[in-house]
C-alpha atoms as a PDB file:
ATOM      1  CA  UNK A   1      55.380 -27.585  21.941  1.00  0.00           C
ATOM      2  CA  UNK A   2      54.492 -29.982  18.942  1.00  0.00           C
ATOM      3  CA  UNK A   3      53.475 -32.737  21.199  1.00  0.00           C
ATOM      4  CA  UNK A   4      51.158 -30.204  23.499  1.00  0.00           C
ATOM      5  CA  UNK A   5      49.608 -29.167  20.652  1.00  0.00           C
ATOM      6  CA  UNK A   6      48.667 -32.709  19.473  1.00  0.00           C
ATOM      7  CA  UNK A   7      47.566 -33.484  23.088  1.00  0.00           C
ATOM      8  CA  UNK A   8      45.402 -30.820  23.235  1.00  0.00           C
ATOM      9  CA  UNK A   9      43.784 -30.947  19.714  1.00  0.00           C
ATOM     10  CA  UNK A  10      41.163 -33.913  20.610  1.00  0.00           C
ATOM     11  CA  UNK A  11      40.164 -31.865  23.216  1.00  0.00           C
ATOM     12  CA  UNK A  12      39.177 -29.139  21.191  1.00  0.00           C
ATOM     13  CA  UNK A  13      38.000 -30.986  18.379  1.00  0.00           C
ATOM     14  CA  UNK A  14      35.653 -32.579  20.789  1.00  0.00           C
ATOM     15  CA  UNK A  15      34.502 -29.527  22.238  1.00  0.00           C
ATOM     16  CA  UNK A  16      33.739 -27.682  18.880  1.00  0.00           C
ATOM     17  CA  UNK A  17      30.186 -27.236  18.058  1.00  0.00           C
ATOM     18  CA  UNK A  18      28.183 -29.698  15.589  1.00  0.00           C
ATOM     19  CA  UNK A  19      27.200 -28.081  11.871  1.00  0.00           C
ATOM     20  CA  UNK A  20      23.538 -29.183  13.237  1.00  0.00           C
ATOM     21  CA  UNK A  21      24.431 -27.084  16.530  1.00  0.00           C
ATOM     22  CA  UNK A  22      25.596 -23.991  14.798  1.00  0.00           C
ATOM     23  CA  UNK A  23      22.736 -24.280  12.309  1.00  0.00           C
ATOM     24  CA  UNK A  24      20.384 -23.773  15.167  1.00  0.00           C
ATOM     25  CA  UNK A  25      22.245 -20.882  16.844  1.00  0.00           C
ATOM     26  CA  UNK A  26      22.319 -19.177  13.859  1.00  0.00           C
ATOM     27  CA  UNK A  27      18.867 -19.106  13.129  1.00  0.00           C
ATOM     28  CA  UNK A  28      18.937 -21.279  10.420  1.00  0.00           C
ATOM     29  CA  UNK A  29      15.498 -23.220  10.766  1.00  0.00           C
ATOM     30  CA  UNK A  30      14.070 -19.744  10.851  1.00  0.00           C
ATOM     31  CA  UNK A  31      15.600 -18.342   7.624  1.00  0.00           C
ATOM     32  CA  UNK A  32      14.682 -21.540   5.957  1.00  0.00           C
ATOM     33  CA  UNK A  33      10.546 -21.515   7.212  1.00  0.00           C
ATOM     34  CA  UNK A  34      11.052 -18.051   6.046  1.00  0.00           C
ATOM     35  CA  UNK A  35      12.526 -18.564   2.897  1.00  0.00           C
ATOM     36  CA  UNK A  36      10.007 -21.380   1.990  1.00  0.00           C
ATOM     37  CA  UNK A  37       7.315 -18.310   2.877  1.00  0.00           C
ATOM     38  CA  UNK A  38       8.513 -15.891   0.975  1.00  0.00           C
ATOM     39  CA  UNK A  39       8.792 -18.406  -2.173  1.00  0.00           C
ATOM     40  CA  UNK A  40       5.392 -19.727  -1.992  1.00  0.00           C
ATOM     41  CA  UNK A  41       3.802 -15.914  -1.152  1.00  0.00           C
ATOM     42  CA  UNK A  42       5.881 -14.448  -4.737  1.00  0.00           C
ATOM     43  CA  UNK A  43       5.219 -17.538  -6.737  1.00  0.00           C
ATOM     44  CA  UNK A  44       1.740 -16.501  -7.925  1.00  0.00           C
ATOM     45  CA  UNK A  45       3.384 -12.437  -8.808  1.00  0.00           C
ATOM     46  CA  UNK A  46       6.133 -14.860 -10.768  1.00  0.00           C
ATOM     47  CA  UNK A  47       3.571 -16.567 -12.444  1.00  0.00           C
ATOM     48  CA  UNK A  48       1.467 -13.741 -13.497  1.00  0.00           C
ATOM     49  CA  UNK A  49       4.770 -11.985 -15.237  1.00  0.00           C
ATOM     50  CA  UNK A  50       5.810 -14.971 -17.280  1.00  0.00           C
ATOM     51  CA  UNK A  51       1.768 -15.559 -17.957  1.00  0.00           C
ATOM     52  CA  UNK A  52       1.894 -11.987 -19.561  1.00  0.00           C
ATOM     53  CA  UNK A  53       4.249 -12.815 -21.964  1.00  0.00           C
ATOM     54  CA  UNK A  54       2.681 -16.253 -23.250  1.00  0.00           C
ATOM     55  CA  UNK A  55       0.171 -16.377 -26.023  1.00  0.00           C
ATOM     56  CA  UNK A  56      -3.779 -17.669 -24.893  1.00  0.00           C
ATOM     57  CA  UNK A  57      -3.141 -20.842 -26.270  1.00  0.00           C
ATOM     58  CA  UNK A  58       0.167 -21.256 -24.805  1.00  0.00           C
ATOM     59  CA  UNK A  59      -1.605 -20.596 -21.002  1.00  0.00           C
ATOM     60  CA  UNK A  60      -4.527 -22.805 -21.586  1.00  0.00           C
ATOM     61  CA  UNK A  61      -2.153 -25.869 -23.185  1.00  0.00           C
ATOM     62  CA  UNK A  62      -2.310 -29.196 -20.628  1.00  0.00           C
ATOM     63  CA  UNK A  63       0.232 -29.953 -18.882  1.00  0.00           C
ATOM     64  CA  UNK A  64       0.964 -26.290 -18.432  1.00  0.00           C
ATOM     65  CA  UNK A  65       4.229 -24.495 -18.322  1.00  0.00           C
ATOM     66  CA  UNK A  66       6.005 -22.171 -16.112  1.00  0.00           C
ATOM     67  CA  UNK A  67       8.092 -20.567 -19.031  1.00  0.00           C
ATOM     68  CA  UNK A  68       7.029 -19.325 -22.413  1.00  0.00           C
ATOM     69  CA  UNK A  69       8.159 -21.122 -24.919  1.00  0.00           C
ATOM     70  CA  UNK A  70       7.732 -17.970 -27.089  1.00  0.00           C
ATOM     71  CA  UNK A  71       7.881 -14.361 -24.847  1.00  0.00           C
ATOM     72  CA  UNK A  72       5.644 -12.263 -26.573  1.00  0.00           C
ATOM     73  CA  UNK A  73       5.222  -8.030 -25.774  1.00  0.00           C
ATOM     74  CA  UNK A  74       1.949  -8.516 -27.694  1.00  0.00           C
ATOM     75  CA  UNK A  75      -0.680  -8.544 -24.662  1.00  0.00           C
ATOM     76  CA  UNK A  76       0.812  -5.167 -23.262  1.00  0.00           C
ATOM     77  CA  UNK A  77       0.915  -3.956 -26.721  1.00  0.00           C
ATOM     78  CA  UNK A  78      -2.979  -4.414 -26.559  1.00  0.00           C
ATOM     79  CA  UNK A  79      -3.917  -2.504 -23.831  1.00  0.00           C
ATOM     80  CA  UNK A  80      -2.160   0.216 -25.480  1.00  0.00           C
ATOM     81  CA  UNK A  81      -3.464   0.457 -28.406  1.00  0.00           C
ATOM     82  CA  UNK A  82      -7.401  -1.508 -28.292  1.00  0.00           C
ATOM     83  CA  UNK A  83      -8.407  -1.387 -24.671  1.00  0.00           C
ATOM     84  CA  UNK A  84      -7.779   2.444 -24.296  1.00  0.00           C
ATOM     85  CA  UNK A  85      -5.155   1.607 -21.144  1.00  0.00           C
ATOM     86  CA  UNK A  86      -3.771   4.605 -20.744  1.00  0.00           C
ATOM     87  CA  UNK A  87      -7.473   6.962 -20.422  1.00  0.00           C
ATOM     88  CA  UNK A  88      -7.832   4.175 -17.273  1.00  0.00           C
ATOM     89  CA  UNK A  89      -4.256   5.351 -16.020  1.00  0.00           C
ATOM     90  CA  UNK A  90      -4.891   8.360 -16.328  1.00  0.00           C
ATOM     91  CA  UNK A  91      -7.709   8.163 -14.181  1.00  0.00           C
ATOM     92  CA  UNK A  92      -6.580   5.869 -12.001  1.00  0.00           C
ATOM     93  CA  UNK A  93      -3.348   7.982 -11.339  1.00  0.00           C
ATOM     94  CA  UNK A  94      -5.317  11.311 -10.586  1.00  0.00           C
ATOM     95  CA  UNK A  95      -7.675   9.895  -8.052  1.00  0.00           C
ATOM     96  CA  UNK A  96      -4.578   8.100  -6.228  1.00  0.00           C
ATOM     97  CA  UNK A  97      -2.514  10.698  -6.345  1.00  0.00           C
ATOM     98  CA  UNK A  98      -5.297  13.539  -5.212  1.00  0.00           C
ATOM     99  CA  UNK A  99      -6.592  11.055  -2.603  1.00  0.00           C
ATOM    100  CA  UNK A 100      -3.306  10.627  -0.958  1.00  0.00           C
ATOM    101  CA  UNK A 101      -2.081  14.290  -0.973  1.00  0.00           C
ATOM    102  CA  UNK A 102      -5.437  15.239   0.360  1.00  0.00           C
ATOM    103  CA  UNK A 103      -5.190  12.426   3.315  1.00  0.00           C
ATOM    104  CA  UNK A 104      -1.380  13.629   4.066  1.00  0.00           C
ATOM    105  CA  UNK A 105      -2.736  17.811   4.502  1.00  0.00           C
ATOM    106  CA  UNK A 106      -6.046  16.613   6.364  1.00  0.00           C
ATOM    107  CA  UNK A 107      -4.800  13.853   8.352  1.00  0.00           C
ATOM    108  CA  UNK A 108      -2.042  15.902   9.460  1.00  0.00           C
ATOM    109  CA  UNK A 109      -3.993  18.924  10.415  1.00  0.00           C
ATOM    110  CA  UNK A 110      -6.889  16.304  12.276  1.00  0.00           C
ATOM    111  CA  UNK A 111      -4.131  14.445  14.017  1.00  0.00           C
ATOM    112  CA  UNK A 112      -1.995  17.920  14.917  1.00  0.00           C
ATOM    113  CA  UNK A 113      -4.804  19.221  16.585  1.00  0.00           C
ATOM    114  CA  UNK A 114      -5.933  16.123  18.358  1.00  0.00           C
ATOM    115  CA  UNK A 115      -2.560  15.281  19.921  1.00  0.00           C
ATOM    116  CA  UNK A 116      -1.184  18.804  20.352  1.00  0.00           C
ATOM    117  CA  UNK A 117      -4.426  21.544  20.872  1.00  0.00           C
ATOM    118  CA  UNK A 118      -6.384  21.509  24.119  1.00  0.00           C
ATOM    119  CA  UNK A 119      -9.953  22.290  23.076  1.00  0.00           C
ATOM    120  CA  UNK A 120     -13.465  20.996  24.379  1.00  0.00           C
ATOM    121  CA  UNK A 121     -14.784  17.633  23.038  1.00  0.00           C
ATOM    122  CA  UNK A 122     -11.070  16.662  22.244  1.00  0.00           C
ATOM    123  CA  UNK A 123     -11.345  13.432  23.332  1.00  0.00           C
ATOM    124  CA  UNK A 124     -14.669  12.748  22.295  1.00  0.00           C
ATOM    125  CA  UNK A 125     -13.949  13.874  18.976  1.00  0.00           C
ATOM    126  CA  UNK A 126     -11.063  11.423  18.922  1.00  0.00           C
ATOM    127  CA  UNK A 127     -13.526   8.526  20.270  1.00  0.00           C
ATOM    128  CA  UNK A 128     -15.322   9.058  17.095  1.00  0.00           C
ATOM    129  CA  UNK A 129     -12.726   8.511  15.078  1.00  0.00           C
ATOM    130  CA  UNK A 130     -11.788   5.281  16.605  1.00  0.00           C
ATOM    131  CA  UNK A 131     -15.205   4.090  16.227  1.00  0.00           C
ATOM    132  CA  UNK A 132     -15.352   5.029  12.789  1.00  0.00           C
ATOM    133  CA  UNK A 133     -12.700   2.766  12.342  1.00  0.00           C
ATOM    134  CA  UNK A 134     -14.995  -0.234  13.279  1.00  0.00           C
ATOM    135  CA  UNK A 135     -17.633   0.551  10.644  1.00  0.00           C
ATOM    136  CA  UNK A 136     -17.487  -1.642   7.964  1.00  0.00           C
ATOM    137  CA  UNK A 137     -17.281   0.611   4.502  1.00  0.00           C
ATOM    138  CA  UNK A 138     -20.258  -1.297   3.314  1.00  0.00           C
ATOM    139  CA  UNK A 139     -22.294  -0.554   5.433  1.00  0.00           C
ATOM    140  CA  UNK A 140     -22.045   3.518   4.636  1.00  0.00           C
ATOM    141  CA  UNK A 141     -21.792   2.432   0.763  1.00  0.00           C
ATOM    142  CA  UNK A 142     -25.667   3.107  -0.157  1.00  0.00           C
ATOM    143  CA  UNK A 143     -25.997   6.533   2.208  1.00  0.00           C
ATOM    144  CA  UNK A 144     -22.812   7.824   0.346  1.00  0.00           C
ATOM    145  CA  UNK A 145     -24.203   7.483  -3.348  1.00  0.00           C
ATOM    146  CA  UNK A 146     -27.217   8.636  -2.257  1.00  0.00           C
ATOM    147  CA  UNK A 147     -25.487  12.001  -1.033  1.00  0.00           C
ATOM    148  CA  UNK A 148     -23.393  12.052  -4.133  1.00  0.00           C
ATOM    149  CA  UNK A 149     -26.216  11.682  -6.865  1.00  0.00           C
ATOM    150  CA  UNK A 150     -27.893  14.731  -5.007  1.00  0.00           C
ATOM    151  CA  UNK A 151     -24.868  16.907  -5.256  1.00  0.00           C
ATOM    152  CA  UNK A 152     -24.855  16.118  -8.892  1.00  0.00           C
ATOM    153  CA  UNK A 153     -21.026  14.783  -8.877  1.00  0.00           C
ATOM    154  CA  UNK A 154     -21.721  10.992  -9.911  1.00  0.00           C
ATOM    155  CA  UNK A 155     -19.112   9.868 -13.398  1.00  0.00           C
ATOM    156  CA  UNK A 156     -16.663  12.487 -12.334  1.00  0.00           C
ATOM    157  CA  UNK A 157     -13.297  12.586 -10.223  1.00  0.00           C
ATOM    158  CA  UNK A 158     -15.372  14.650  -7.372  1.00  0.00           C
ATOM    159  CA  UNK A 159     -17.326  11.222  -6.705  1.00  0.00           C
ATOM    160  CA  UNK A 160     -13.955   8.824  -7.022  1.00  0.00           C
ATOM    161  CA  UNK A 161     -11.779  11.675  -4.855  1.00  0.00           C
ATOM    162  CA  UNK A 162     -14.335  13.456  -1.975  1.00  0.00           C
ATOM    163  CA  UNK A 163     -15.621  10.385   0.114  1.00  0.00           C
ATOM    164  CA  UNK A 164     -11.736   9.251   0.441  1.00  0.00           C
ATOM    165  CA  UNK A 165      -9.929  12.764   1.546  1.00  0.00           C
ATOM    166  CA  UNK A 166      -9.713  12.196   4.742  1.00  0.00           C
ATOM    167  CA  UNK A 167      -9.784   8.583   6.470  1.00  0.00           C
ATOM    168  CA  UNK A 168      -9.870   7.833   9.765  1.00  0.00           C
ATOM    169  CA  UNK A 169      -6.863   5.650   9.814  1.00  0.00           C
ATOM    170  CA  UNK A 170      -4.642   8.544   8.677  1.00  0.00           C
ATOM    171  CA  UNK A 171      -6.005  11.111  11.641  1.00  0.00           C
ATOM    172  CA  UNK A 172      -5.043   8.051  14.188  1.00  0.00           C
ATOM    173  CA  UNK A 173      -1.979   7.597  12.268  1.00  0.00           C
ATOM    174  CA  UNK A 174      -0.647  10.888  12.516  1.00  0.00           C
ATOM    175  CA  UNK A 175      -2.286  11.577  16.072  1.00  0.00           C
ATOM    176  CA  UNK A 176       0.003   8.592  17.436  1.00  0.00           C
ATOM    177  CA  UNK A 177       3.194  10.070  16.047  1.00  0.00           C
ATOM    178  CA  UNK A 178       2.579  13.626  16.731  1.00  0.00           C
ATOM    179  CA  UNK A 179       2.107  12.791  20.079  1.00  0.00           C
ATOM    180  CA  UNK A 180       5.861  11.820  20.334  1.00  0.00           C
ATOM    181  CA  UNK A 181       6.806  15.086  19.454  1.00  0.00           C
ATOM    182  CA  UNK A 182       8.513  17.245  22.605  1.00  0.00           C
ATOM    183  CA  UNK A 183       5.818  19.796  23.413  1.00  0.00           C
ATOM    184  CA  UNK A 184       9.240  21.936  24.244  1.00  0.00           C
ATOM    185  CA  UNK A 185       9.584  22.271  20.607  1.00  0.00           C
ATOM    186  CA  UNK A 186       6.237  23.673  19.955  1.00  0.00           C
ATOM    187  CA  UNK A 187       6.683  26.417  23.005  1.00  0.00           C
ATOM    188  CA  UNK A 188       9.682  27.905  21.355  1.00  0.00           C
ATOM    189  CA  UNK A 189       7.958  28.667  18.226  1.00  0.00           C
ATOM    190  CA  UNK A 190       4.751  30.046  20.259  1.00  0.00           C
ATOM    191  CA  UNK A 191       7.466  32.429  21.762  1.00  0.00           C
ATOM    192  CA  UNK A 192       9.148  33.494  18.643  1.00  0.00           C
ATOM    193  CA  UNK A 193       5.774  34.578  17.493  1.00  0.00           C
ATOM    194  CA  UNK A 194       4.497  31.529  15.045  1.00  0.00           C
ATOM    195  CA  UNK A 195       1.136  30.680  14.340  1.00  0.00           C
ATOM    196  CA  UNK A 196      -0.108  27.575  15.002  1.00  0.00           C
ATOM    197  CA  UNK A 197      -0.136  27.243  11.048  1.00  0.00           C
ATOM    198  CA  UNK A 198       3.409  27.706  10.628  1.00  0.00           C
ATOM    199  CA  UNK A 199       4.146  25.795  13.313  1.00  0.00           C
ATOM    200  CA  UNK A 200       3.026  22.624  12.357  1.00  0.00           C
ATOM    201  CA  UNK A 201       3.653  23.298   8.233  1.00  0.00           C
ATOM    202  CA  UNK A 202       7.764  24.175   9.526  1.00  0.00           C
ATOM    203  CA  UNK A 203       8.023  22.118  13.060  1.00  0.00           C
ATOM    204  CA  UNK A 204       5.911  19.137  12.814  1.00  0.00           C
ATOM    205  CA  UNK A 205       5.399  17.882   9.588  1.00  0.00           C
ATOM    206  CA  UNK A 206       9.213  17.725   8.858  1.00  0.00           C
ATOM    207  CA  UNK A 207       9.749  15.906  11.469  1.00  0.00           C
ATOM    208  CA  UNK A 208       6.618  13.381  10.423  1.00  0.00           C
ATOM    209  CA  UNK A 209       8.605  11.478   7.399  1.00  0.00           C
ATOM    210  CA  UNK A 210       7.809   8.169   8.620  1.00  0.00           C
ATOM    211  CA  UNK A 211       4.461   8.197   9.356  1.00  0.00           C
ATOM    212  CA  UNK A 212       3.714  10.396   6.047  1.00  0.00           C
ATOM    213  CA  UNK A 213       5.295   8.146   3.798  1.00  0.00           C
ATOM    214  CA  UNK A 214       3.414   5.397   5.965  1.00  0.00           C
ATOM    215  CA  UNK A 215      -0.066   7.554   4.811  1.00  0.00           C
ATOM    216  CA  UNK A 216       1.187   7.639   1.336  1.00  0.00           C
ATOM    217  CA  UNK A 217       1.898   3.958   0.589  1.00  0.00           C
ATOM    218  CA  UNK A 218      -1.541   3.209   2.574  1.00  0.00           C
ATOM    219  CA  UNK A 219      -3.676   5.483   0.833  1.00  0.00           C
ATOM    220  CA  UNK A 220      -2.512   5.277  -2.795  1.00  0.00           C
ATOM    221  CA  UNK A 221      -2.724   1.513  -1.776  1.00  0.00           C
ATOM    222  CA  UNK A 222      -6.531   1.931  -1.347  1.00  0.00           C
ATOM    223  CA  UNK A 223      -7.453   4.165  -3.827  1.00  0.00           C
ATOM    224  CA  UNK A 224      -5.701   2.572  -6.457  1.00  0.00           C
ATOM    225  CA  UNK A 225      -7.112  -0.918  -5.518  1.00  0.00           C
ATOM    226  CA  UNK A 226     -10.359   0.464  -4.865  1.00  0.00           C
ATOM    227  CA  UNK A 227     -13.131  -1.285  -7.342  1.00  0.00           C
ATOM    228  CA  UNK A 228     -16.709  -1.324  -5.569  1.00  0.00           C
ATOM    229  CA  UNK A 229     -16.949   2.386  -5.419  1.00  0.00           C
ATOM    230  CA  UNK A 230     -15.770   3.326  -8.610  1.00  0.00           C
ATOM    231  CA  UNK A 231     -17.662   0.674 -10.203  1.00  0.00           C
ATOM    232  CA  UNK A 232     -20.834   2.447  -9.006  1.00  0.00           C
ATOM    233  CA  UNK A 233     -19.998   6.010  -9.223  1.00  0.00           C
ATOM    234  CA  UNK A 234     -18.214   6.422 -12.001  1.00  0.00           C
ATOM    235  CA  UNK A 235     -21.333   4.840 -14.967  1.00  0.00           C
ATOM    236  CA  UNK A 236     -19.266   5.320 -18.253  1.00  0.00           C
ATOM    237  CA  UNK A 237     -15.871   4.170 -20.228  1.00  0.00           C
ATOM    238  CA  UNK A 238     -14.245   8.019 -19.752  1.00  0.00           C
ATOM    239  CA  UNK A 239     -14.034   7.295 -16.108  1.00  0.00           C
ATOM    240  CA  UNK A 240     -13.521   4.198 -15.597  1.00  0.00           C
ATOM    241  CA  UNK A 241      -9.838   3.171 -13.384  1.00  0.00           C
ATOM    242  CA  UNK A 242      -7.995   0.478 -13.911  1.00  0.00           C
ATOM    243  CA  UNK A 243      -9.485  -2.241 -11.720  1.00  0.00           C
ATOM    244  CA  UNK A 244     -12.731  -1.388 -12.991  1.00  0.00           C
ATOM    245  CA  UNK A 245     -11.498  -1.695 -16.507  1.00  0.00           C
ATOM    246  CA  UNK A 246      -9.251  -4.613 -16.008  1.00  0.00           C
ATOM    247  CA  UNK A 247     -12.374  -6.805 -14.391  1.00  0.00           C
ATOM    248  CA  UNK A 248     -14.999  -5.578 -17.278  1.00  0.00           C
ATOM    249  CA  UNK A 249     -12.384  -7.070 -19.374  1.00  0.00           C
ATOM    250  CA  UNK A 250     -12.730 -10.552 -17.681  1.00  0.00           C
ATOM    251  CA  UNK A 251     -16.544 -11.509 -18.932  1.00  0.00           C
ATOM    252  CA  UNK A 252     -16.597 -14.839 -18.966  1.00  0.00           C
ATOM    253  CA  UNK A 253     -14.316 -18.262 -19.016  1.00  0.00           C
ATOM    254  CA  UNK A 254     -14.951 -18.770 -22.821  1.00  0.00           C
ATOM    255  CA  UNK A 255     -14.454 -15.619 -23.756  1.00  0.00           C
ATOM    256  CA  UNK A 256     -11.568 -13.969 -21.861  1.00  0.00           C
ATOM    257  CA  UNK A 257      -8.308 -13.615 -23.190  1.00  0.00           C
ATOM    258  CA  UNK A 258      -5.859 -14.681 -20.263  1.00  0.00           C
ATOM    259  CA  UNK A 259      -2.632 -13.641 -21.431  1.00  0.00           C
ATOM    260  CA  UNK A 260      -4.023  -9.932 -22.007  1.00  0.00           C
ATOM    261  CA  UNK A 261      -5.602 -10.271 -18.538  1.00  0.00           C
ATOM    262  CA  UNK A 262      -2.168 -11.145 -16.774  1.00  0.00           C
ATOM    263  CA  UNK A 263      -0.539  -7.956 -18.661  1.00  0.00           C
ATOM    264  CA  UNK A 264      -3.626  -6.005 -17.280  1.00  0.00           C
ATOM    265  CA  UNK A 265      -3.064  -7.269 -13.625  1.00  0.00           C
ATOM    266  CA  UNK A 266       1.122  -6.621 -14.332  1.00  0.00           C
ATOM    267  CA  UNK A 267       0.501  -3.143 -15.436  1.00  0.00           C
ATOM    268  CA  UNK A 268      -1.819  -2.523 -12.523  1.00  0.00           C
ATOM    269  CA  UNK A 269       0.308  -3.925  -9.999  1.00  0.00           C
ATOM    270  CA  UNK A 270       3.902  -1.974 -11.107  1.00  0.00           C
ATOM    271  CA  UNK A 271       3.387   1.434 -10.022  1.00  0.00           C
ATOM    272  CA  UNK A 272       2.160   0.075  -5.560  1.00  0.00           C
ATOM    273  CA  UNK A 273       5.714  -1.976  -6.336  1.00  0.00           C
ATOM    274  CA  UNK A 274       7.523   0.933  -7.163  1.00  0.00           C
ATOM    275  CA  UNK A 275       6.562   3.251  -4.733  1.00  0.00           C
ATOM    276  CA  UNK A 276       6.862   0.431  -1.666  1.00  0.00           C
ATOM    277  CA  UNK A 277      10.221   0.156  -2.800  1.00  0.00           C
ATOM    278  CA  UNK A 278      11.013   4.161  -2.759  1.00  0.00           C
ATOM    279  CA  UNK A 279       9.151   4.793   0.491  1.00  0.00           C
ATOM    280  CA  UNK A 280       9.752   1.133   2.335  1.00  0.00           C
ATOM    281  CA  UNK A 281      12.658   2.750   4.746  1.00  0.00           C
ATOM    282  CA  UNK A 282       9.984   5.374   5.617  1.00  0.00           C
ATOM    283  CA  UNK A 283       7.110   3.008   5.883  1.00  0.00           C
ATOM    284  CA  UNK A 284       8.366   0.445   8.570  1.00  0.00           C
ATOM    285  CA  UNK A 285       9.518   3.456  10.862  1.00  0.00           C
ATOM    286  CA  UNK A 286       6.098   4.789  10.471  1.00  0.00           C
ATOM    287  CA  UNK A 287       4.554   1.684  11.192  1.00  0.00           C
ATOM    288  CA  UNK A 288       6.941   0.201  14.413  1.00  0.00           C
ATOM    289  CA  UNK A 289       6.970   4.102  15.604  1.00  0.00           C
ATOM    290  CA  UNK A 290       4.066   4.770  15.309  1.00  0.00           C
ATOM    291  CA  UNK A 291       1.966   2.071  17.294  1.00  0.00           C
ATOM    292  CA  UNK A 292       0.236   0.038  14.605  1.00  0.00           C
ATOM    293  CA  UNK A 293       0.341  -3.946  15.451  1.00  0.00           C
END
């Protein structure tokens, strides 16, 4: 038995795989091209959290450095207490927050009746949608002050909130998914005597998780990101979000304070990380099951 076995181990020594080969099999070249990807597309979030805890003259010294020397709570302390962060929070948070609930009810109801309600001018009404999809929001930016100023709502949440309730993304969004749902499902609680109200409040929508939290992370994306819009409507400090806020900050080379600027841009960017991360599960089954590319 000894001597078969010593026979036979060239054999299979030859035919074993090379590292190289098994590297390759295993997807290795991808992870790495991957890897490299994902380092070069966090580096700059890396670099704004250490920036934000360096002093001005640490960030402008030549050659620069990656780590402070000295990490400092100082610029966040800053915006608390001088540059009146948390009125812009504040702000910020209610117009996100109002905006996205109000796209979740709409867009449900819009895409609901689109995918599951026979009615005349169903798909026409559904064309429009798409093709408001194609306009560019510049190009309705100047007829929508114009029809804010002459309701009287400009420097108040009613400007920031109303021209974002409902977006046509959302209705096609929801409309895609909905249209998954078994019609069976929807017959049974027309025989049990629902309303087409209850219906889709206790049939539909719990079984729309992923493409709601989908809407969510979406719309509280945009609205809290937004910056033309509220730049225009909202015209004083009160109502001013926290793009806005963080870029009137930034008014010139010589005069802007860099480290304070990278706390700005930290504090602005923390609360889209923390909800990706609580709704991410729900957000790529929305997206792959829903028909988004």
């Amino acid at each position: 038995m000894s001597t078969a076995a010593v026979t036979m181990s060239p054999e299979i020594s030859e035919n074993k795989p090379s590292l190289w080969t098994r590297f390759r099999k295993a997807h290795g070249i991808t992870y790495v091209v991957l890897s490299l990807v994902g380092i070069i597309w966090v580096f700059p979030f890396f670099w704004m959290v250490l920036g934000s805890l360096k002093t001005q003259r640490e960030i402008m010294a030549v050659p620069p450095t990656l780590l402070p020397k000295n990490p400092t709570l100082g610029n966040f302390t800053q915006w608390f207490t001088q540059l009146h962060f948390g009125n812009y929070f504040i702000n910020s948070l209610v117009v996100a927050v109002v905006t996205m609930l109000g796209n979740l009810v709409f867009c449900s109801m819009v895409g609901y009746a689109l995918a599951k309600i026979d009615f005349a001018g169903k798909n026409v009404l559904f064309l429009l949608v798409m093709v408001t999809l194609m306009v560019p929001s510049v190009a309705t930016f100047i007829p929508l002050f114009v029809i804010i100023s002459n309701l009287h709502m400009l420097n108040s949440y009613f400007a920031l909130i109303l021209p974002f309730l409902t977006q046509p993304i959302g209705v096609f969004l929801m409309r895609q998914f909905m249209q998954s749902i078994p019609d069976a499902l929807l017959e049974a609680g027309r025989i049990d005597g629902a309303g087409e109200l209850r219906i889709f409040f206790q049939i539909v929508l719990p079984q729309c998780k992923p493409p709601l939290a989908t809407l969510a992370v979406l719309t509280f994306l945009s609205s809290w990101n937004n910056f033309l819009w509220p730049l225009v409507a909202a015209q004083s400090n009160k109502m001013y979000t926290l793009p806005v806020a963080l870029s009137l900050y930034s008014t010139g080379q010589n005069a802007t304070n860099y480290s304070v600027l990278l706390a700005g841009a930290v504090l602005v960017v923390t609360p889209i990380l923390l909800l990706f991360v609580f709704l991410q599960k729900y957000f790529i089954q929305g997206v792959t099951m829903s028909g988004i590319k």
